[in-house]
Protein backbone atom coordinates (compact mmCIF):
# COMPACT_ATOMS: atom_id res chain seq x y z
CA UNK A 1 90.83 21.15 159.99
CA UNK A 2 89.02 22.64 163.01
CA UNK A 3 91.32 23.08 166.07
CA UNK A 4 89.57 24.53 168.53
CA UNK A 5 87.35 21.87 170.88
CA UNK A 6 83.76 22.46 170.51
CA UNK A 7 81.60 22.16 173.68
CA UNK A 8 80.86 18.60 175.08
CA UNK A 9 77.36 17.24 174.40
CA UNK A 10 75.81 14.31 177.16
CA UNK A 11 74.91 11.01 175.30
CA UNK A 12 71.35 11.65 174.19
CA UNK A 13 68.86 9.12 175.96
CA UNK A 14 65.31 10.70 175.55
CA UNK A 15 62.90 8.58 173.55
CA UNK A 16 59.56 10.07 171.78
CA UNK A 17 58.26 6.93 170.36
CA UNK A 18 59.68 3.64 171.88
CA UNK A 19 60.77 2.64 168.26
CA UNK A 20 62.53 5.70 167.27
CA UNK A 21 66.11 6.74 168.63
CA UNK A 22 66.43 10.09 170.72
CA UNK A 23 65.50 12.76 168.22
CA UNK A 24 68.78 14.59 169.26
CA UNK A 25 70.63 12.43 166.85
CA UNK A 26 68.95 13.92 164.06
CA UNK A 27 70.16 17.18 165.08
CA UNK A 28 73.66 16.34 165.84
CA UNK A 29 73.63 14.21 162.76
CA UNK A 30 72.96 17.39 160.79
CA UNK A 31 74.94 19.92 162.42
CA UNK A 32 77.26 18.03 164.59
CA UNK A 33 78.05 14.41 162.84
CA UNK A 34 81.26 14.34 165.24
CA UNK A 35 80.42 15.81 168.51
CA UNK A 36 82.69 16.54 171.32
CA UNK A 37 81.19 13.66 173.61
CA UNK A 38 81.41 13.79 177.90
CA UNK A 39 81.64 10.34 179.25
CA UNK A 40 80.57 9.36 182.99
CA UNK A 41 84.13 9.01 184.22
CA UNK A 42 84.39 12.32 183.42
CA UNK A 43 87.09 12.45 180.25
CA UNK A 44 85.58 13.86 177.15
CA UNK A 45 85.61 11.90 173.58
CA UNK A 46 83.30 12.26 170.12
CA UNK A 47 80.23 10.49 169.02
CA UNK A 48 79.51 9.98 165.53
CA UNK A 49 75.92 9.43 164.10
CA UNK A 50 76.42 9.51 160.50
CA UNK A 51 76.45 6.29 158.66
CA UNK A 52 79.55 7.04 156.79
CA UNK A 53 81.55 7.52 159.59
CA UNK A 54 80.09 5.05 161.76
CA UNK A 55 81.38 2.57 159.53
CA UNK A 56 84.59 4.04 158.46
CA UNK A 57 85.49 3.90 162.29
CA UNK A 58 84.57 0.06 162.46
CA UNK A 59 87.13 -0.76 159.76
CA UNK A 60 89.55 1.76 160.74
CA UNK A 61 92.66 -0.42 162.75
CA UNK A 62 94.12 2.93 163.63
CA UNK A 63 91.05 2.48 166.87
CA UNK A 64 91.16 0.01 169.18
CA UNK A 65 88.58 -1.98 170.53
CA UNK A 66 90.69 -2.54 173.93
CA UNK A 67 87.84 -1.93 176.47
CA UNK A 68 90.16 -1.43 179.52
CA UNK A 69 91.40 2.07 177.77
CA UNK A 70 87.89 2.93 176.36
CA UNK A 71 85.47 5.29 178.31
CA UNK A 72 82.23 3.13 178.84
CA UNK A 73 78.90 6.09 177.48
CA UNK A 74 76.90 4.71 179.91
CA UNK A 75 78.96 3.86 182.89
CA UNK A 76 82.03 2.27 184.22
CA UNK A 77 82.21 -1.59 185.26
CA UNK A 78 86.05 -1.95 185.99
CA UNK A 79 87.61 -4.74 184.23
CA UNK A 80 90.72 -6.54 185.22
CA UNK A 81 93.65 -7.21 182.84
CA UNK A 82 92.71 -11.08 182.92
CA UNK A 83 89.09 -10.44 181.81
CA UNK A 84 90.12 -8.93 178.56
CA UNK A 85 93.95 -9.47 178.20
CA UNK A 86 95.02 -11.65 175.43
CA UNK A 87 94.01 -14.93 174.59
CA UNK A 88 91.37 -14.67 177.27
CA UNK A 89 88.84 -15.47 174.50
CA UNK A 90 86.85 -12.09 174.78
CA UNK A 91 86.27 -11.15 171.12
CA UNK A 92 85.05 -8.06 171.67
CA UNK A 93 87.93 -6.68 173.67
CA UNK A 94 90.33 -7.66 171.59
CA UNK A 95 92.49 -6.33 168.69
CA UNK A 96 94.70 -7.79 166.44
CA UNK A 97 96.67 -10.46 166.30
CA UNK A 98 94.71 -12.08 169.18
CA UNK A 99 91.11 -11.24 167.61
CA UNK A 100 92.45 -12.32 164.37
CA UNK A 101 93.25 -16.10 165.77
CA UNK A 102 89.78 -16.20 167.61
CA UNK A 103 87.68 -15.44 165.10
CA UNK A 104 89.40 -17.47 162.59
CA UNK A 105 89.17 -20.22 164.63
CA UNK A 106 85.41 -19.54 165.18
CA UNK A 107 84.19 -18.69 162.27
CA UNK A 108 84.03 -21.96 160.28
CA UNK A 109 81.39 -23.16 163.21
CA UNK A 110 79.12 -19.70 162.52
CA UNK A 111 79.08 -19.81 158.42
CA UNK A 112 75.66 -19.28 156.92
CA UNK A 113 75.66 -23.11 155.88
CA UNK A 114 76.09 -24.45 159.20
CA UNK A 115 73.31 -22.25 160.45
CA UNK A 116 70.93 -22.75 158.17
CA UNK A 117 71.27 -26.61 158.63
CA UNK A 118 69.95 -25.83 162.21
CA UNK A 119 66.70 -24.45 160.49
CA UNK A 120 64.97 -27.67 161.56
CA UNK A 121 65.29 -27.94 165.17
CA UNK A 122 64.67 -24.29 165.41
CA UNK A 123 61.54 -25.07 164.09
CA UNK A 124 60.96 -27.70 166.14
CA UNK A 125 61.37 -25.80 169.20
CA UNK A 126 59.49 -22.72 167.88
CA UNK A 127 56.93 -24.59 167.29
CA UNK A 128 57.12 -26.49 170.81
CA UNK A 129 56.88 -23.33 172.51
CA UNK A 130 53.79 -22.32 170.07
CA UNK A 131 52.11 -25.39 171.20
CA UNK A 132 53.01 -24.70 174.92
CA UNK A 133 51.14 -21.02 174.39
CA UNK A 134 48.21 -21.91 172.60
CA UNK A 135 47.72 -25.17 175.91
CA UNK A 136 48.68 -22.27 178.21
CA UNK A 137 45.79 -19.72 176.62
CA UNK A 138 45.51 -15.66 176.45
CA UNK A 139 47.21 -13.42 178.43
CA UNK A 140 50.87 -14.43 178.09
CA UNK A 141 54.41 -12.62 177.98
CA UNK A 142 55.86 -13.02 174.64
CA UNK A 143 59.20 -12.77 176.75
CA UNK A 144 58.76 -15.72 179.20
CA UNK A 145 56.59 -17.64 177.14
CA UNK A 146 58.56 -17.51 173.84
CA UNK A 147 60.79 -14.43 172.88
CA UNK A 148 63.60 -15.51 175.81
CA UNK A 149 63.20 -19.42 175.88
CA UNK A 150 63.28 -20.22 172.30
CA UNK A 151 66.98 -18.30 171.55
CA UNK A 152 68.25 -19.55 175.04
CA UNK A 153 67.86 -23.26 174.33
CA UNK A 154 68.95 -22.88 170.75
CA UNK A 155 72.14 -21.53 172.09
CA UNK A 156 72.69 -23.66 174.43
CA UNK A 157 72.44 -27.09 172.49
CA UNK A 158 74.55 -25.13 169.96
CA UNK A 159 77.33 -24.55 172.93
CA UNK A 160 76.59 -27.68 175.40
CA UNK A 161 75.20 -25.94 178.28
CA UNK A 162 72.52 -27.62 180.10
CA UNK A 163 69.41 -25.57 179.44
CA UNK A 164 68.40 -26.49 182.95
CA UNK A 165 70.74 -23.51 184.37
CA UNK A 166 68.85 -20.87 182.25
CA UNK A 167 67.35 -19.03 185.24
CA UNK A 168 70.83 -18.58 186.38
CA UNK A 169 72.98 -17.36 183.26
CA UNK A 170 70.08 -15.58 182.15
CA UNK A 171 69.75 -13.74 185.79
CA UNK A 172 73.80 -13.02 185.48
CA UNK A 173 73.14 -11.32 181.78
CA UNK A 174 69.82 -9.38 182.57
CA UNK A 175 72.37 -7.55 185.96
CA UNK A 176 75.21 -7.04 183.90
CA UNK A 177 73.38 -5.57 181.12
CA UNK A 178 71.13 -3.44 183.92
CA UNK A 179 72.46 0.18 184.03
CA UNK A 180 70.87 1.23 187.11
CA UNK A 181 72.20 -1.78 189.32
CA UNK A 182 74.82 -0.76 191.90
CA UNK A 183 78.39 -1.66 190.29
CA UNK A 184 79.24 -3.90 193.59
CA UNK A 185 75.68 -6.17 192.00
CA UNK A 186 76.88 -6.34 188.51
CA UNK A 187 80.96 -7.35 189.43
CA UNK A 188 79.35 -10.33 191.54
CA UNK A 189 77.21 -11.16 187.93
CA UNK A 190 80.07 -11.38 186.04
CA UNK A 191 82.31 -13.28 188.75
CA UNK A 192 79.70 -15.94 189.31
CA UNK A 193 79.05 -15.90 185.29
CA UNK A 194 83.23 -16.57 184.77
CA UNK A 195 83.51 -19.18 187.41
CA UNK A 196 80.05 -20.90 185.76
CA UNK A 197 81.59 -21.11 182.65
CA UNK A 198 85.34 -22.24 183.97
CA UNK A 199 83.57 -24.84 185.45
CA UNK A 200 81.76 -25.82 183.07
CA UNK A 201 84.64 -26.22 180.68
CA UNK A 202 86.63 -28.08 183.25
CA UNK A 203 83.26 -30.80 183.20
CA UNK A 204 83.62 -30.41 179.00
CA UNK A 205 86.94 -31.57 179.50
CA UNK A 206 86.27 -35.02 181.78
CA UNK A 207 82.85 -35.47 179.88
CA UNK A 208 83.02 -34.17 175.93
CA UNK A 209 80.02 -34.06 174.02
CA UNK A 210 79.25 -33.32 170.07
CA UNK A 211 78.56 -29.49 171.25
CA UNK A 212 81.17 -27.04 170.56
CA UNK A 213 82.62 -26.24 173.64
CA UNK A 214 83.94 -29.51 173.33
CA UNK A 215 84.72 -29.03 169.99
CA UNK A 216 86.87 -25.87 171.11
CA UNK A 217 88.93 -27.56 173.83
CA UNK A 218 89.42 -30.68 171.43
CA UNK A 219 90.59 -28.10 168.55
CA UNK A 220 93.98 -28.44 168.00
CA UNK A 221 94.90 -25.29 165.45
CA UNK A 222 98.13 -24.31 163.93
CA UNK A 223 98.50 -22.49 167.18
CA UNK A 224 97.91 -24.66 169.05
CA UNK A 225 94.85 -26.10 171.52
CA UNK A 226 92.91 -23.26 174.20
CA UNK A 227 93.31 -23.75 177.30
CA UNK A 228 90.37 -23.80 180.05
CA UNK A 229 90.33 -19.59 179.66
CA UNK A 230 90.35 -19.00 176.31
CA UNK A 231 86.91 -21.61 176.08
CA UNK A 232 85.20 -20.15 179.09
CA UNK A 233 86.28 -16.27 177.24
CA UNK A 234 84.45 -17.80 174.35
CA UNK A 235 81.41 -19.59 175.90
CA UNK A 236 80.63 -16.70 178.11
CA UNK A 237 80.37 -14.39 174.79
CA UNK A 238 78.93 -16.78 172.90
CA UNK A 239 76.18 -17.59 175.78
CA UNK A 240 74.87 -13.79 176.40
CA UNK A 241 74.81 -12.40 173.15
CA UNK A 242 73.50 -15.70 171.52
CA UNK A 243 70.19 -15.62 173.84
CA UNK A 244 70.17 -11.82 174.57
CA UNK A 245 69.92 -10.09 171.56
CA UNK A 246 67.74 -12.25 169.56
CA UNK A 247 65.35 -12.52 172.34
CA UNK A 248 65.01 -8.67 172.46
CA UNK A 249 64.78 -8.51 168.74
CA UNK A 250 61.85 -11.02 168.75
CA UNK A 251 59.67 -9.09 171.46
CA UNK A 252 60.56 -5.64 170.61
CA UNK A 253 59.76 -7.06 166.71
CA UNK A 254 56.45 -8.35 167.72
CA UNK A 255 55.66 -5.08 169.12
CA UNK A 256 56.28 -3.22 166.16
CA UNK A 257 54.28 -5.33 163.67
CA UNK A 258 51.56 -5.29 165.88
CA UNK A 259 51.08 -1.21 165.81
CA UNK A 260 52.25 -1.47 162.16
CA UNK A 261 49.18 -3.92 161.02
CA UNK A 262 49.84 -2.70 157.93
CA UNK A 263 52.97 -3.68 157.71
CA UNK A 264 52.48 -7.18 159.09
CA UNK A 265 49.14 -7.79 156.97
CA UNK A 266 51.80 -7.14 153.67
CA UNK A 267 54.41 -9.56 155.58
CA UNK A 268 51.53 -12.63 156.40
CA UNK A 269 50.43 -11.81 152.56
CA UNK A 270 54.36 -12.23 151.43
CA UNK A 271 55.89 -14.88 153.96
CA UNK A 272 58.26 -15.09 151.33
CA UNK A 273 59.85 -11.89 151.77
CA UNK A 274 60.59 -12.40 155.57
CA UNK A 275 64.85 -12.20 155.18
CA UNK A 276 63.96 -8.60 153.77
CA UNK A 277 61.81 -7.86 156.69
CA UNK A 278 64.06 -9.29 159.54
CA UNK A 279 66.94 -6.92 157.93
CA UNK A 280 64.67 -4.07 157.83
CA UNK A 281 63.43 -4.62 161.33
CA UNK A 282 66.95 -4.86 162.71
CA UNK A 283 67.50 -1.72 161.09
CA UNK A 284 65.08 -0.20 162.57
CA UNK A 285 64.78 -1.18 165.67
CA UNK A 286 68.58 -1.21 166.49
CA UNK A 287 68.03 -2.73 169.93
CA UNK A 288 72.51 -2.11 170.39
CA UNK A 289 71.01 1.03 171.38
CA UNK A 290 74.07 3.26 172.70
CA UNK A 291 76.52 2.04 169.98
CA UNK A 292 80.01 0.56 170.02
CA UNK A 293 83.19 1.95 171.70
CA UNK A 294 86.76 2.58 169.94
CA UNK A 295 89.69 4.22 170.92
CA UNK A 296 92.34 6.16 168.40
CA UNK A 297 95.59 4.29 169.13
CA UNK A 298 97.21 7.74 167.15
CA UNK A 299 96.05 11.24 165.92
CA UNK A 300 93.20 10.18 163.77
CA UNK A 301 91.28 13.09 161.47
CA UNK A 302 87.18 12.39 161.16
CA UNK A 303 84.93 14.86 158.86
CA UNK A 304 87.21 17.72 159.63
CA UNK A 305 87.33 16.81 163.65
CA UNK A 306 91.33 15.65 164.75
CA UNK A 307 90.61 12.93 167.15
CA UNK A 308 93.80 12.26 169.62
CA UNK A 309 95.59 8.94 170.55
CA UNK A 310 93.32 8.07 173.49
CA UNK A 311 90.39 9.49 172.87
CA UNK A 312 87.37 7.31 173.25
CA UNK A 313 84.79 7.66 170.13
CA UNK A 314 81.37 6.40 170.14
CA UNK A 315 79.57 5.10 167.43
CA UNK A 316 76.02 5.37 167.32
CA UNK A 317 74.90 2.33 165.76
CA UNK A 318 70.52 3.47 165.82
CA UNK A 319 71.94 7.03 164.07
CA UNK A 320 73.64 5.61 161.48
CA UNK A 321 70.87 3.08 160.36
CA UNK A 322 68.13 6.66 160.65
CA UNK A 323 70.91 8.53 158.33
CA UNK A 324 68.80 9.86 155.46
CA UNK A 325 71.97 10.09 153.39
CA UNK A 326 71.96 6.54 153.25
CA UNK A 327 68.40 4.85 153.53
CA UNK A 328 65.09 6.99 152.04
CA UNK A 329 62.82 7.70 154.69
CA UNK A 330 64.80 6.29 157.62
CA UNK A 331 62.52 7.23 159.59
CA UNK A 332 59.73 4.47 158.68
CA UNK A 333 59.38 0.95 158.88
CA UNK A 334 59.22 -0.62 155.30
CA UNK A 335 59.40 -4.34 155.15
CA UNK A 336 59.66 -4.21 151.71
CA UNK A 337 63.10 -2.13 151.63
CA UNK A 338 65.46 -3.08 149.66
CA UNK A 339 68.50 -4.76 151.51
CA UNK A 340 70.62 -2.12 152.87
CA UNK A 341 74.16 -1.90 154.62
CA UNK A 342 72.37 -1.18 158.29
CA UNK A 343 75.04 -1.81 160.97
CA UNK A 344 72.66 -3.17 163.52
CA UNK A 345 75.69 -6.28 163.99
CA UNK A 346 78.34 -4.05 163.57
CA UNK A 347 80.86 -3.81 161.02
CA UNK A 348 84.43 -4.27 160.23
CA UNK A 349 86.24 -7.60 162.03
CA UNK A 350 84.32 -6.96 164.94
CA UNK A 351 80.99 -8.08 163.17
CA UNK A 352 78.39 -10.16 165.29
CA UNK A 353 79.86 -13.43 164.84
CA UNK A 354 76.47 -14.75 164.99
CA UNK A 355 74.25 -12.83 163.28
CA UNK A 356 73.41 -15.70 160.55
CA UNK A 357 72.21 -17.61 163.89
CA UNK A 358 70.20 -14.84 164.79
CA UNK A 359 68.35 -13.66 161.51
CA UNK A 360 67.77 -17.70 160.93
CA UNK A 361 66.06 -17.55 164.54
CA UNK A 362 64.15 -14.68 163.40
CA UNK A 363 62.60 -15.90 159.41
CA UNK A 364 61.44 -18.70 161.79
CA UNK A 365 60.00 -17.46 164.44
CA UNK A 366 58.14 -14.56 163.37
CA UNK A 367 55.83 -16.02 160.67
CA UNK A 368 55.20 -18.80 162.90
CA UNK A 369 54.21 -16.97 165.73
CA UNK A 370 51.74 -14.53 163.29
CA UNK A 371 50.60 -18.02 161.46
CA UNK A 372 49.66 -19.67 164.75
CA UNK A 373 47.54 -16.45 166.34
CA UNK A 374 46.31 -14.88 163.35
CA UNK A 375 44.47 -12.76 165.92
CA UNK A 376 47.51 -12.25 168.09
CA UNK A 377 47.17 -8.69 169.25
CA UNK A 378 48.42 -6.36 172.76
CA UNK A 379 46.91 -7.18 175.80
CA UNK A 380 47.17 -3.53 177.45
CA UNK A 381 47.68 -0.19 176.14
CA UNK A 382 51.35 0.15 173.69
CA UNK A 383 51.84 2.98 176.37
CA UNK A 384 51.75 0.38 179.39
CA UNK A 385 54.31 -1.97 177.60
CA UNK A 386 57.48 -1.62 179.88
CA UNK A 387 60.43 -0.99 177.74
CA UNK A 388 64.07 -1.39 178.20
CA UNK A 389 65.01 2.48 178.86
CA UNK A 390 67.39 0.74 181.67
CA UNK A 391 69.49 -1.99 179.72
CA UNK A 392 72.36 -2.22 177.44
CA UNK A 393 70.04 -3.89 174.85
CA UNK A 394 67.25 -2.27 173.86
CA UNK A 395 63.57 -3.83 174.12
CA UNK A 396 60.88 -4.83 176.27
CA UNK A 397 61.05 -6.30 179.80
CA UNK A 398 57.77 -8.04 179.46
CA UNK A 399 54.92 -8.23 176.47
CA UNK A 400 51.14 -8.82 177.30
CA UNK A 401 49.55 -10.34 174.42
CA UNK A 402 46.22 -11.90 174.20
CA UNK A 403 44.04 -13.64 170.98
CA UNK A 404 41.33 -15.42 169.68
């Protein structure tokens, strides 16, 4: 076991192609698979990039996923106790027992069944905001026009939040997931995002609907019924990754079948094979794209590194799905790759709790898009595209595309 602590490495941020990760991880990932990490706030922790470890630290309940002792690897937002503090609802934040009654609770609404039986409105809207396009004609933004709306007003039937106040959750999500914002900016976001949702949860409670927020506070489990909280906790979760990620994966998706033409000409010719392709493309693409945070409750050993109680570690979640010990030719976008264990939603009980929600928004709304503008194609120069260099998730901040 090595004893001695190797130098400190910065988080590697440098793209080459707007696809690929920072080529650094291929270097650390070969000589350096758990590096001696320096964080903003100035402690020191390890990032892993090998897919190995990446996921034997997800399933590992010797970390914790307690985000008020974790080093943030980009910067620090502080959290208060009641933000993240049991039974607030925050999934993400939370270990054991707590995490365990959430997601048991919530699971049953996100099973692949359920999801797949909203296949048909999905369509519907897809094809709604197709129709909208093709009336609006060449150039649009992908984003406003259909990448961002479609996911947004998915989730929020799904939830019961009027689509009406899009502009404004969608305005709080954008500045908290903004790295470059002053920290004063993105507390206000998340203040005026947790008093949206309290409210609205107080309204669920006068006025219930069929959504499920409703079908939360009405729940009344072996533990008992959540209070106003726990449901806001929830909705807020539920409401920014359920229209963030998606939409990024959609735009940033687009992008890359339309500078891999050959790649989309095999997917049009095989619009059978699009789960395969949606997997690869989150793979690939790993829009997540500084990784996940854990910290070692006790003196943890990783590939010959001893990790100590407190320690923040990093995983890498774009490294791990490039590690050419576990996917041939990492490095290249194959739609016709076999099914692989990528970790682009995680792993361990800390999985995306929607990901069948997202990959059914996705088989939808790629072929139509392609179907509808066979000659869909970019409207400036790839290099002009603005990317997402500044935000937690990865992507593009706007998409020019143009047809016909």
């Amino acid at each position: 076991m090595t004893t001695t602590q190797p130098a400190a490495v910065t988080l590697p941020t440098d793209r080459g192609c707007p696809f690929d990760p920072p080529q650094e991880y291929e270097r650390l990932r070969a000589q350096d698979p758990v590096a001696r990490l320096a964080f903003p706030d100035g402690k020191t922790g390890w990032l892993l990039t090998r897919h190995e470890d990446v996921r034997a630290l997800l399933a590992d309940d010797r970390f914790s996923s307690d985000r008020l002792r974790a080093s943030s690897p980009v910067r620090r937002i502080p959290l208060r106790p009641e933000d993240v503090g049991p039974r607030s609802g925050m999934l993400l934040s939370l270990d054991p027992p707590d995490h365990t009654h959430y997601r048991r609770m919530l699971t049953r609404y996100f099973t692949v069944r359920r999801m797949r039986a909203l296949a048909p409105r999905i369509e519907q809207i897809t094809a709604e905001h197709l129709d909208a396009m093709e009336r609006t004609g060449p150039p649009v933004d992908l984003v406003k026009a259909f990448s961002l709306p479609i996911p947004s007003l998915v989730i929020c039937e799904l939830l019961g939040v009027p689509y009406a106040d899009r502009e404004r959750f969608q305005h709080w999500t954008s500045t908290l997931l903004n790295l470059e914002v002053p920290e004063e900016t993105a507390l206000v976001a998340r203040d005026e995002l947790r008093d949206y949702m309290l409210g609205l949860v107080a309204d669920k409670r006068r006025h219930p609907d069929d959504a499920l927020l409703s079908t939360l506070i009405a729940d009344d489990g072996p533990e008992g019924r959540l209070n106003d909280q726990e449901v806001a906790g929830i909705g807020r979760l539920l409401l920014v990754a359920g229209h963030e990620t998606t939409a990024n994966m959609l735009a940033l998706g687009t992008f890359t079948l339309l500078t891999h033409p050959e790649q989309l000409r095999r997917l049009l010719e095989h619009p059978q094979d699009i789960d395969r392709a949606v997997e690869e493309l989150l793979r690939y693409l790993t829009i997540v794209q500084f990784g996940t945070v854990r910290v070692a409750r006790e003196d943890v050993e990783i590939a010959g590194r001893r990790i100590r109680a407190g320690e923040t570690v990093l995983a890498s979640l774009p490294a791990a799905n490039r590690d050419p010990e576990h996917f041939e030719r990492p490095g290249e976008l194959d739609l016709t790759r076999e099914p692989s264990q990528h970790v682009s939603f995680g792993h361990g009980i800390h999985q995306c709790l929607g990901q069948q929600l997202a990959r059914v928004e996705m088989s939808i709304a790629f072929p139509a898009l392609f179907e509808r503008f066979p000659t869909l194609r970019l409207a400036v120069p790839p290099e002009q595209v603005p990317m997402r260099d500044d935000m937690a998730i990865y992507g593009v901040h706007e998409l020019p595309l143009t047809w016909g």
